[in-house]
N, C-alpha and C. Protein backbone atom coordinates (compact mmCIF):
# COMPACT_ATOMS: atom_id res chain seq x y z
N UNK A 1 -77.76 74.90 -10.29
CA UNK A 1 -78.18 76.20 -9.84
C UNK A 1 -77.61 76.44 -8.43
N UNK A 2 -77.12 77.66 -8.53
CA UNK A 2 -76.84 78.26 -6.67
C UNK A 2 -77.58 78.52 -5.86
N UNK A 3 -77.60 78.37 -4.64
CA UNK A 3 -78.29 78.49 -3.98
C UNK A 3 -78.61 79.98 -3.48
N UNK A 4 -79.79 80.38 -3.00
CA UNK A 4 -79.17 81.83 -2.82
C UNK A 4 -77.98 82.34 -1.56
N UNK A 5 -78.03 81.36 -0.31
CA UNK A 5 -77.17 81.55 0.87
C UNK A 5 -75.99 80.89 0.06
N UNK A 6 -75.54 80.49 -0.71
CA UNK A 6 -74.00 80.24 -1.29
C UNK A 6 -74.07 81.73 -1.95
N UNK A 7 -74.58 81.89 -2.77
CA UNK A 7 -74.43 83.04 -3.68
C UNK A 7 -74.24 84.52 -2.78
N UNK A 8 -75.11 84.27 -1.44
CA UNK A 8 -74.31 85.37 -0.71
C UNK A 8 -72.81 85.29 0.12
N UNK A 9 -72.31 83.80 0.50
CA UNK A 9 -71.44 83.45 0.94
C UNK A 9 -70.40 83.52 -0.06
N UNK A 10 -70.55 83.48 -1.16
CA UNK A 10 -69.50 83.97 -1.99
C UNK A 10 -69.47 85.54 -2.12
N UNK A 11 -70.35 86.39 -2.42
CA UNK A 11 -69.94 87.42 -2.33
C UNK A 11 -69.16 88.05 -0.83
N UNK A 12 -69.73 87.41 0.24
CA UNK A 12 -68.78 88.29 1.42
C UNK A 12 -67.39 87.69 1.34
N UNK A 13 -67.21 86.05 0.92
CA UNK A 13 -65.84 86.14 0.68
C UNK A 13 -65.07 87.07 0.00
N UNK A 14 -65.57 87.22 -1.72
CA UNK A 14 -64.89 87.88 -2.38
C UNK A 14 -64.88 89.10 -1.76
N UNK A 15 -65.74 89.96 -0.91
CA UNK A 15 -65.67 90.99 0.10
C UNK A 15 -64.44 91.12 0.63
N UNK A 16 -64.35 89.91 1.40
CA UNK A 16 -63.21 90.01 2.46
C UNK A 16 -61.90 89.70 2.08
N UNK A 17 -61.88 89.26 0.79
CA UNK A 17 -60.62 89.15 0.21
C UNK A 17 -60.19 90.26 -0.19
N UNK A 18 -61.04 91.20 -0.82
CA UNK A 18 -60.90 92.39 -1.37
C UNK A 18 -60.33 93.37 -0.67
N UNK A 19 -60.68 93.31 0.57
CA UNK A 19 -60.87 94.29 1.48
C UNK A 19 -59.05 93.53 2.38
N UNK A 20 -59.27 92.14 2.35
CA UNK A 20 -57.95 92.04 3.05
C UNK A 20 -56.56 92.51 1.87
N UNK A 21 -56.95 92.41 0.31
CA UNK A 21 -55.81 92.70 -0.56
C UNK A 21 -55.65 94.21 -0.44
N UNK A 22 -56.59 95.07 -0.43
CA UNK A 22 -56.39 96.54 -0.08
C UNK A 22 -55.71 96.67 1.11
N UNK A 23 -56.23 96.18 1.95
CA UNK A 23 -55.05 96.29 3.19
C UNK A 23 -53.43 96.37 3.22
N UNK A 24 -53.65 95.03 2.59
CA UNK A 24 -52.03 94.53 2.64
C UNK A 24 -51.31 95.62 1.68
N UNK A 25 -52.03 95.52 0.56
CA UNK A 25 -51.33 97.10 -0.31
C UNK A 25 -50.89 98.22 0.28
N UNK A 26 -52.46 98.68 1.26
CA UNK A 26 -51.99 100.10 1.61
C UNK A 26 -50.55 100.01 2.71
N UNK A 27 -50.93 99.00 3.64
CA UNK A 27 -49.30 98.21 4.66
C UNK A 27 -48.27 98.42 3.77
N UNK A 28 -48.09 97.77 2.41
CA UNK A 28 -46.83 97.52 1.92
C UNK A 28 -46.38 99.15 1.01
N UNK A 29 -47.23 100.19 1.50
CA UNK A 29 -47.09 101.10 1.10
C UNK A 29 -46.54 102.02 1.94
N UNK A 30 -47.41 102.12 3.25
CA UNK A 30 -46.87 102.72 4.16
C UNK A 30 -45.66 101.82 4.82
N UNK A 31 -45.67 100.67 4.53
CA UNK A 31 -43.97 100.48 5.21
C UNK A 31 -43.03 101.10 4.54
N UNK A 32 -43.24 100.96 2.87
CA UNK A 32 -42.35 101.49 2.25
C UNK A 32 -41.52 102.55 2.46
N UNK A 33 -42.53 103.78 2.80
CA UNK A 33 -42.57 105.05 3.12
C UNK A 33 -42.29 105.05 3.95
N UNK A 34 -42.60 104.49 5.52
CA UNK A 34 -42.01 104.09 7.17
C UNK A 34 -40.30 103.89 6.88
N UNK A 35 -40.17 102.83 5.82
CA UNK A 35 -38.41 102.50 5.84
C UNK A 35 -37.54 103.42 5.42
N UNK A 36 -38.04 104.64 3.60
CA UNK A 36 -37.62 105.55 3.61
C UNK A 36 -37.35 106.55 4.27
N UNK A 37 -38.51 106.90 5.12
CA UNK A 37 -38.35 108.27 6.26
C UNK A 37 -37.43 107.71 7.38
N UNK A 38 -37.42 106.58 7.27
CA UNK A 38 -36.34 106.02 8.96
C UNK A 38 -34.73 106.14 8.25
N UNK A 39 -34.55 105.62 6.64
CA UNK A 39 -33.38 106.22 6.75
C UNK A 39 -32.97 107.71 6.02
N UNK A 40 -33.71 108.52 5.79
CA UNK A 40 -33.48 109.31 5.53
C UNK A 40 -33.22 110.35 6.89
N UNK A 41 -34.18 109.95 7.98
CA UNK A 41 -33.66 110.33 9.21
C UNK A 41 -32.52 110.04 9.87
N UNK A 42 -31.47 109.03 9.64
CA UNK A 42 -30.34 108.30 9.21
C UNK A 42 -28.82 108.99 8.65
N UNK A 43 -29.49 110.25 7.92
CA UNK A 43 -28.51 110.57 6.66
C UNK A 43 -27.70 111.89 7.92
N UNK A 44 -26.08 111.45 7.50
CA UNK A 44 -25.47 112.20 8.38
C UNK A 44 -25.53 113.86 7.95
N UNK A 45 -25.72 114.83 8.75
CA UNK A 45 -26.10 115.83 8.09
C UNK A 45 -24.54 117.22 7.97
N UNK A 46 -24.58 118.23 7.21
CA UNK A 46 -22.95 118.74 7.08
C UNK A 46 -22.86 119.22 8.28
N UNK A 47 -23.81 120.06 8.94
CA UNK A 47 -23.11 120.63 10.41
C UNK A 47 -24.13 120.25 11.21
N UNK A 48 -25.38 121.01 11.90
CA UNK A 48 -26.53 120.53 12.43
C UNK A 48 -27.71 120.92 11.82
N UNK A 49 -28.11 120.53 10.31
CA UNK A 49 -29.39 120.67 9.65
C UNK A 49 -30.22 119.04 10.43
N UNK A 50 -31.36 119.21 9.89
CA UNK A 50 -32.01 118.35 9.84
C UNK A 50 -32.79 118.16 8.71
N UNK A 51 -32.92 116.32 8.09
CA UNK A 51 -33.70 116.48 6.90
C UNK A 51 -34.78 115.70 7.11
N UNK A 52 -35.94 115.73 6.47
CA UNK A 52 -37.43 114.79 7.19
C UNK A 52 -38.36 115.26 5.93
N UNK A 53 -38.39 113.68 5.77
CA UNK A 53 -39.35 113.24 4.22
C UNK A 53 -40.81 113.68 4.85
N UNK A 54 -41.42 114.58 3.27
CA UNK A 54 -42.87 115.27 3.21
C UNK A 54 -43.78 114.24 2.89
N UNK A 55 -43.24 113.89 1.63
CA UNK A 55 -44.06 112.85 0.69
C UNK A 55 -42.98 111.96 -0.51
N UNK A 56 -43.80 110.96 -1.00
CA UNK A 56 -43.06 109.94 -2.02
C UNK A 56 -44.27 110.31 -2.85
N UNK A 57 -43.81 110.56 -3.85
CA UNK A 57 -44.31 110.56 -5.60
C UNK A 57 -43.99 109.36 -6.39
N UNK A 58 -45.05 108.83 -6.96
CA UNK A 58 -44.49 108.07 -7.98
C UNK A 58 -45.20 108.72 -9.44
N UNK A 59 -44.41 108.67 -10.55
CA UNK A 59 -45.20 108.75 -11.69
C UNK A 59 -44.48 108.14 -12.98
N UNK A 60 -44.93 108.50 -14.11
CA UNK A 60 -44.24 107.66 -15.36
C UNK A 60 -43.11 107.85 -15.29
N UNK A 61 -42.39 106.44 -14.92
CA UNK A 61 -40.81 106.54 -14.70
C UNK A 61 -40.21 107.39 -14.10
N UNK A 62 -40.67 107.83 -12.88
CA UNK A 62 -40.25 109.26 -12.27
C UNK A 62 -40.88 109.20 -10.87
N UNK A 63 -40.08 108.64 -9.70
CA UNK A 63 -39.74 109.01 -8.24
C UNK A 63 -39.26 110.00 -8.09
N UNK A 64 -40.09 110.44 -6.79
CA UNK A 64 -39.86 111.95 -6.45
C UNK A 64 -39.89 111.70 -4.50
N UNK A 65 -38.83 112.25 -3.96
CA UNK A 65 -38.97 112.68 -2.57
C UNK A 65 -38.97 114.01 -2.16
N UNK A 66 -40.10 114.06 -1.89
CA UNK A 66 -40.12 115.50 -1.27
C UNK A 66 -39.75 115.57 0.09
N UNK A 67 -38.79 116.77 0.70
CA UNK A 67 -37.88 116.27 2.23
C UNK A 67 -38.05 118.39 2.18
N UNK A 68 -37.84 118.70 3.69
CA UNK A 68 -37.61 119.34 3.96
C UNK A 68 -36.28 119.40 4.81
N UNK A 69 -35.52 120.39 4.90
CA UNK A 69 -34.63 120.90 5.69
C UNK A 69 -34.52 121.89 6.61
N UNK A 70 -34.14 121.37 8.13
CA UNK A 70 -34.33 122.86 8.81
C UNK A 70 -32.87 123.08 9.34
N UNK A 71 -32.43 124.01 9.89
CA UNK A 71 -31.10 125.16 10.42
C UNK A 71 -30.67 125.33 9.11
N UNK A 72 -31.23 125.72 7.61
CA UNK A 72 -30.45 126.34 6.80
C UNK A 72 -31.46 127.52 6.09
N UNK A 73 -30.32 128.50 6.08
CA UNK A 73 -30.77 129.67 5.49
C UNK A 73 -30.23 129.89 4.27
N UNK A 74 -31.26 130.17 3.31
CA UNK A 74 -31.00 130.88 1.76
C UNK A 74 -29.43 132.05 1.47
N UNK A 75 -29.41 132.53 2.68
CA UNK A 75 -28.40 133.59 2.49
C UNK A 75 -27.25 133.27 3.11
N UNK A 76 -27.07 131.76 3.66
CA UNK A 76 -25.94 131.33 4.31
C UNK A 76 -24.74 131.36 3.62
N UNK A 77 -23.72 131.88 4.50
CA UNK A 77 -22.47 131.52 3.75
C UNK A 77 -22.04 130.67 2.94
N UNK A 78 -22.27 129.54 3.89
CA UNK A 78 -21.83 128.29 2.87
C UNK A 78 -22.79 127.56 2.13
N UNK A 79 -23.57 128.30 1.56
CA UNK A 79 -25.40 127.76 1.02
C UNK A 79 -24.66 126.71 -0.20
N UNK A 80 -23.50 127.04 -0.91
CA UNK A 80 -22.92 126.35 -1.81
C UNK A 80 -22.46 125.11 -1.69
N UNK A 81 -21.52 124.98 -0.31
CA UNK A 81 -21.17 123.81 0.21
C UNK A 81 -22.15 123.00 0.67
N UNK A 82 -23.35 123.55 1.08
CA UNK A 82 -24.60 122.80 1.90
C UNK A 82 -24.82 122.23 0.29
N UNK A 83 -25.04 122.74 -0.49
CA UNK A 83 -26.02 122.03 -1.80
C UNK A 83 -25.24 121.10 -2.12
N UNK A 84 -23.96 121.35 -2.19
CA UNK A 84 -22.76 120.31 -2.92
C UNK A 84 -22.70 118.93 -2.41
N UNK A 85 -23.06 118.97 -0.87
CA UNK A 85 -22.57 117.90 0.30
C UNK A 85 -24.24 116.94 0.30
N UNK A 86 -25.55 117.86 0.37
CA UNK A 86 -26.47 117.13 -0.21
C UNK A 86 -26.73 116.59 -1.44
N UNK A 87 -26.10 117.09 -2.17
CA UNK A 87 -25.99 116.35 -3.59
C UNK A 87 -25.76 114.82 -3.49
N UNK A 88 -24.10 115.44 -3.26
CA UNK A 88 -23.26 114.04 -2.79
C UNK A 88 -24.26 113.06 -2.50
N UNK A 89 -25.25 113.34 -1.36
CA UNK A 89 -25.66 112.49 0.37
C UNK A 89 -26.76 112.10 -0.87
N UNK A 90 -27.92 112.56 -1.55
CA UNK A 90 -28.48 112.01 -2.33
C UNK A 90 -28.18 111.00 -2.78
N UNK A 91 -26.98 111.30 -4.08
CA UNK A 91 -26.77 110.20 -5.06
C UNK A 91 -26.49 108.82 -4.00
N UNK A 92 -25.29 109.03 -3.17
CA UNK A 92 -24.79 108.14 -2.24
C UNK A 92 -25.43 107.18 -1.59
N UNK A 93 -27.04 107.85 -0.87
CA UNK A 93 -27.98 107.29 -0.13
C UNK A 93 -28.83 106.35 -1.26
N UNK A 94 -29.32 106.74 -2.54
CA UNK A 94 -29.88 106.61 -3.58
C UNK A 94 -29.21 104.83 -4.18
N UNK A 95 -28.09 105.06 -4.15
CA UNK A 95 -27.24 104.20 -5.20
C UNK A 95 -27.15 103.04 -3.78
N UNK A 96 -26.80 103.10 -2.62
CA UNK A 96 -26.86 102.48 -1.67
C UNK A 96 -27.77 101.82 -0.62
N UNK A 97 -28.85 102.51 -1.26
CA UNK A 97 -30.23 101.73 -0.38
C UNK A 97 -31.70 100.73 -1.62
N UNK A 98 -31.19 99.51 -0.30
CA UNK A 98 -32.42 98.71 -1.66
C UNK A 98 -33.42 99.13 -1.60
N UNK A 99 -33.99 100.15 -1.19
CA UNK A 99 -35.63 100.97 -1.19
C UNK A 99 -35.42 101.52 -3.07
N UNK A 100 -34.59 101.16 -3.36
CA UNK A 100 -35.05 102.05 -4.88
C UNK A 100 -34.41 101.10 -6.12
N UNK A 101 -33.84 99.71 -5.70
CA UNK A 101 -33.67 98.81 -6.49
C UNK A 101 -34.66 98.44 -7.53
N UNK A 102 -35.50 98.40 -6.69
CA UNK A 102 -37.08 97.92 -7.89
C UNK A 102 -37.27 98.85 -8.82
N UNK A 103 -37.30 100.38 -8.43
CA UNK A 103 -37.55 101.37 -9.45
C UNK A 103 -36.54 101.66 -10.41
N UNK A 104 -34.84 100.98 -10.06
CA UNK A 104 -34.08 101.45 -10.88
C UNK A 104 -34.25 100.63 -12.41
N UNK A 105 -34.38 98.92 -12.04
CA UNK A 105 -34.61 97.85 -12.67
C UNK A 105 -35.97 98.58 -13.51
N UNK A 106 -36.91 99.60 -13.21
CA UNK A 106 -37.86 99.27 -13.68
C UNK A 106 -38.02 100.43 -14.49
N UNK A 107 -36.76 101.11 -14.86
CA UNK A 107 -36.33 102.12 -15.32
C UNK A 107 -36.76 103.72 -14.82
N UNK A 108 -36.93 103.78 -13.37
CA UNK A 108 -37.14 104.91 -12.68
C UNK A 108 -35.92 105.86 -12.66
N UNK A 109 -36.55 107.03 -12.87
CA UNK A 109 -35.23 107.94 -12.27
C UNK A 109 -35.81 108.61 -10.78
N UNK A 110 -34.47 108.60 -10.07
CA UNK A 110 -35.25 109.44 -8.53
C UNK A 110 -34.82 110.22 -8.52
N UNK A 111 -35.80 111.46 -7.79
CA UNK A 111 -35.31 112.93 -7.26
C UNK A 111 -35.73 113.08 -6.26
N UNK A 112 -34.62 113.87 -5.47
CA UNK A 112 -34.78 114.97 -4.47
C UNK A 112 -35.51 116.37 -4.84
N UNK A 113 -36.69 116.34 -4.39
CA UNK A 113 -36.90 117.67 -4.22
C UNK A 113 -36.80 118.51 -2.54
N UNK A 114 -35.95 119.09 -2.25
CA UNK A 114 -35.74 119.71 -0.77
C UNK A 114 -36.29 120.78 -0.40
N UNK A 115 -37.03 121.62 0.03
CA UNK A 115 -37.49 122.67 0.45
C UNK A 115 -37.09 123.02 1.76
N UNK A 116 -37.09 123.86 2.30
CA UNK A 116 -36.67 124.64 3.54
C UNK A 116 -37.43 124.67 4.21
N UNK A 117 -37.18 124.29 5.19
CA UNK A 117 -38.60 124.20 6.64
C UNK A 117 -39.12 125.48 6.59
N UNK A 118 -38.46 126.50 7.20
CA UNK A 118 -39.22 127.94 7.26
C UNK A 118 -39.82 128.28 5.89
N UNK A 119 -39.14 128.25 4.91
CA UNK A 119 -39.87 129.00 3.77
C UNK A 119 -39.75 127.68 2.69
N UNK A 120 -41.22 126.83 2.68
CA UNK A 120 -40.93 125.69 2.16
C UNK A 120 -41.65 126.23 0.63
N UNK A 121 -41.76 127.29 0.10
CA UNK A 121 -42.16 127.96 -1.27
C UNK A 121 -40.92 127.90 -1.93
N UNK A 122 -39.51 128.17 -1.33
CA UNK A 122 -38.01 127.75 -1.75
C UNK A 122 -37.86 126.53 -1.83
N UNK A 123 -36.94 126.38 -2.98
CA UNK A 123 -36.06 125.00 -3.27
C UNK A 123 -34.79 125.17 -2.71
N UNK A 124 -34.45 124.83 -1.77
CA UNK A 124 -33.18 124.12 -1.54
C UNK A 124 -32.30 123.44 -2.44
N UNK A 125 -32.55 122.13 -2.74
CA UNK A 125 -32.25 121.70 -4.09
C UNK A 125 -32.93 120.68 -4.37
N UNK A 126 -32.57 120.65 -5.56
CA UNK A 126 -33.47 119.30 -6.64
C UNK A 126 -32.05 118.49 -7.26
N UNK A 127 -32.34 117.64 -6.73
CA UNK A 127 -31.27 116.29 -7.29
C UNK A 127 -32.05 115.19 -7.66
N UNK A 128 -31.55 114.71 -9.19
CA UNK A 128 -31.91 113.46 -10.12
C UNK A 128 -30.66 112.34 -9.78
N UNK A 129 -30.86 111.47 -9.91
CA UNK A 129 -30.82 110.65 -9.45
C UNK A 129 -30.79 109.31 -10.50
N UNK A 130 -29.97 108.65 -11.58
CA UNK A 130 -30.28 107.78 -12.37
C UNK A 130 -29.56 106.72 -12.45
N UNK A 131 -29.97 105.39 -12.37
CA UNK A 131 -28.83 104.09 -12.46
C UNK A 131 -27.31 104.30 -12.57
N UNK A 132 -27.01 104.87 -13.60
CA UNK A 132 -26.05 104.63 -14.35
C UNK A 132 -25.20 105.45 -13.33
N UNK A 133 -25.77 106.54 -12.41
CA UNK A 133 -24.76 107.44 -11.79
C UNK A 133 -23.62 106.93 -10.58
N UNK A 134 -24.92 105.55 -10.31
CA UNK A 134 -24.53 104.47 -8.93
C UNK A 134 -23.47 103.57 -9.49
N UNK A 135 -22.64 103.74 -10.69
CA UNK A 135 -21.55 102.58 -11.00
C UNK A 135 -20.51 102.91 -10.26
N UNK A 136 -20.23 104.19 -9.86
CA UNK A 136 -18.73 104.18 -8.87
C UNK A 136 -19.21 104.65 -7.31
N UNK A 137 -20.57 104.47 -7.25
CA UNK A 137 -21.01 105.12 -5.66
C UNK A 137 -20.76 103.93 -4.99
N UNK A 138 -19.97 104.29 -3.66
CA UNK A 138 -19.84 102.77 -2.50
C UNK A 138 -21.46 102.95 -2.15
N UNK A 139 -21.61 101.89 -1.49
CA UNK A 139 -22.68 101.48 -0.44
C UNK A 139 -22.38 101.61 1.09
């Protein structure tokens, strides 16, 4: 038979284990997210935009970054070349950073979702993102 002061000394362990494994989770979560936003702050931009991660999504087989962009306007001249050159910077960054090795192996696809700083109700663009696209992307 247990005693009753063991029987509470085991429960505050299992307490504090609990409480230290939640920790370390939520850490290895927010680093995650800390390493993504540091290089996505990183990513060379076409003239002087700026891009800066909202949120990380995960769901069934399906990563999602949500990023905003600011100095670009919907009615810009070169709104075409801006989408084309982030495309590119997606797949490129995507296929080249081990932040998304685990999800590719684990059959994730990733997207960009971009919105526009001023009017973040607009898409900028949405870029997918899938293993197979990274066979001729350098690092």
């Amino acid at each position: 038979m247990v005693s009753n002061s063991a029987r509470k000394r085991n429960i505050v362990v299992l307490g504090l284990l609990g409480i230290a494994v939640a920790c370390a989770w939520g850490y290895s979560k927010y680093h995650y997210a800390k390493s993504v936003a540091d290089e996505i702050d990183a990513l060379a931009p076409f003239a002087n935009e700026k891009i800066e991660l909202i949120a990380v999504e995960a769901s069934d087989k399906h990563f999602t970054l949500q990023l905003s962009i600011a100095g670009v306007n919907p009615e810009a001249e070169n709104i075409q070349a801006l989408k084309a050159y982030y495309d590119d910077v997606a797949v490129n960054y995507v296929c080249g950073s081990k932040q998304f090795k685990s999800q590719f192996e684990d059959g994730y696809r990733i997207s960009f979702d971009i919105s526009y700083l001023d009017q973040p109700e607009l898409t900028f663009k949405k870029t997918f993102v899938a293993k197979e696209q990274c066979g001729g992307v350098k690092s």
